[in-house]
Protein backbone atom coordinates (compact mmCIF):
# COMPACT_ATOMS: atom_id res chain seq x y z
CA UNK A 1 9.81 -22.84 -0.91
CA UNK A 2 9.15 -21.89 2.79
CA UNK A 3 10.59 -18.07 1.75
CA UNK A 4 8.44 -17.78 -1.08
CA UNK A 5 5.12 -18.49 1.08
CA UNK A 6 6.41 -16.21 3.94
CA UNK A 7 6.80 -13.35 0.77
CA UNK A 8 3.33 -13.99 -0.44
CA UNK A 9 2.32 -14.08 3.10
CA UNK A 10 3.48 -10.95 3.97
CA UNK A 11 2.43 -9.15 0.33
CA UNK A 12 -1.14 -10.43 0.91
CA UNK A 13 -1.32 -8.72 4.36
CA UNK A 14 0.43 -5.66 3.70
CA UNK A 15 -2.26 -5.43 0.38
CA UNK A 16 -5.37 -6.24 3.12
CA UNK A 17 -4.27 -3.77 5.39
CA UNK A 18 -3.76 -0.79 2.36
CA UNK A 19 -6.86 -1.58 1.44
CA UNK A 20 -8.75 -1.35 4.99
CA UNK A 21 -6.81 1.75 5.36
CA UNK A 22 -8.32 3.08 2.17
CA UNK A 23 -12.01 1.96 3.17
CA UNK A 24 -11.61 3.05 6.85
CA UNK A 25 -10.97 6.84 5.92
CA UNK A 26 -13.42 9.17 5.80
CA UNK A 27 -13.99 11.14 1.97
CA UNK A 28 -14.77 14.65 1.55
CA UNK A 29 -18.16 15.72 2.15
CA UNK A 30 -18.66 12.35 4.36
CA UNK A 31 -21.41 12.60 7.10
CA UNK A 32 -21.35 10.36 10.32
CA UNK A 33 -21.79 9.36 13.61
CA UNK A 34 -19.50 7.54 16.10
CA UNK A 35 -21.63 4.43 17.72
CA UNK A 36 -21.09 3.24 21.63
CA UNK A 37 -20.16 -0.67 21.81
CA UNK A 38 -23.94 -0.39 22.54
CA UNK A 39 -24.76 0.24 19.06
CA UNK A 40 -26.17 4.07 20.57
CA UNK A 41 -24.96 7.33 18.97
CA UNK A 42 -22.32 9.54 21.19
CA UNK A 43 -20.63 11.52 18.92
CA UNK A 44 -21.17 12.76 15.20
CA UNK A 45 -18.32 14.28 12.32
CA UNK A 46 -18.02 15.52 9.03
CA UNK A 47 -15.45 16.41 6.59
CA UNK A 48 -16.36 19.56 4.60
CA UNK A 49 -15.81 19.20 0.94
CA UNK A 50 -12.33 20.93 1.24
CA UNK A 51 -11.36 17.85 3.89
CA UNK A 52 -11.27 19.84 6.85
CA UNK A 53 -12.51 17.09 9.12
CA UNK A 54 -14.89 17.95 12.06
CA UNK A 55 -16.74 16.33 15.09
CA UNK A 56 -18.64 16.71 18.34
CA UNK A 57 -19.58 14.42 21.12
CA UNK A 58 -17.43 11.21 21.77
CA UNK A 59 -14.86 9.97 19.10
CA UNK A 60 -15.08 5.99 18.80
CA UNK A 61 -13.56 3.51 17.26
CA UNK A 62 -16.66 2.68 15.66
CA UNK A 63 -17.70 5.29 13.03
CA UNK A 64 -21.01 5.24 10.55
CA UNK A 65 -21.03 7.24 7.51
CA UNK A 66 -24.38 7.73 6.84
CA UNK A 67 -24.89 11.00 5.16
CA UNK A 68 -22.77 13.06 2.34
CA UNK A 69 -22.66 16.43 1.12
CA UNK A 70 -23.30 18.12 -2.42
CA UNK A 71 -19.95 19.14 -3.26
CA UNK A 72 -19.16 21.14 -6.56
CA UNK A 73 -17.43 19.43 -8.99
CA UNK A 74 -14.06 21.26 -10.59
């Protein structure tokens, strides 16, 4: 019984974390900033709609999306 919780453990983690992973990335045509612990803006990035990933200023571990671009559709 103890194995079978530690399995289910483990599978509902390794799902959380996929799924964080998934969120945390930024999309195509994403606009952002990167916030301070402060809450104030020191960097910004975006990814053009062909992914190519940009930014300038300070890279945090606490990025906004807050913008997104018109990409054509295929």
């Amino acid at each position: 019984m103890r194995r079978r919780y530690t399995i289910l453990t483990a599978l509902g983690l390794s799902i959380a974390l996929a799924a964080g992973l998934a969120i945390a990335k930024p999309n195509n045509g994403d606009l952002g900033v990167y916030l301070d612990d402060a809450g104030h803006v020191v960097g910004t990035f975006s990814v053009s709609c062909d992914g190519v990933f940009s930014y300038q200023g300070t890279r945090t571990s606490h990025p906004v999306t807050n913008g997104h671009l018109m990409c054509n559709l295929p």
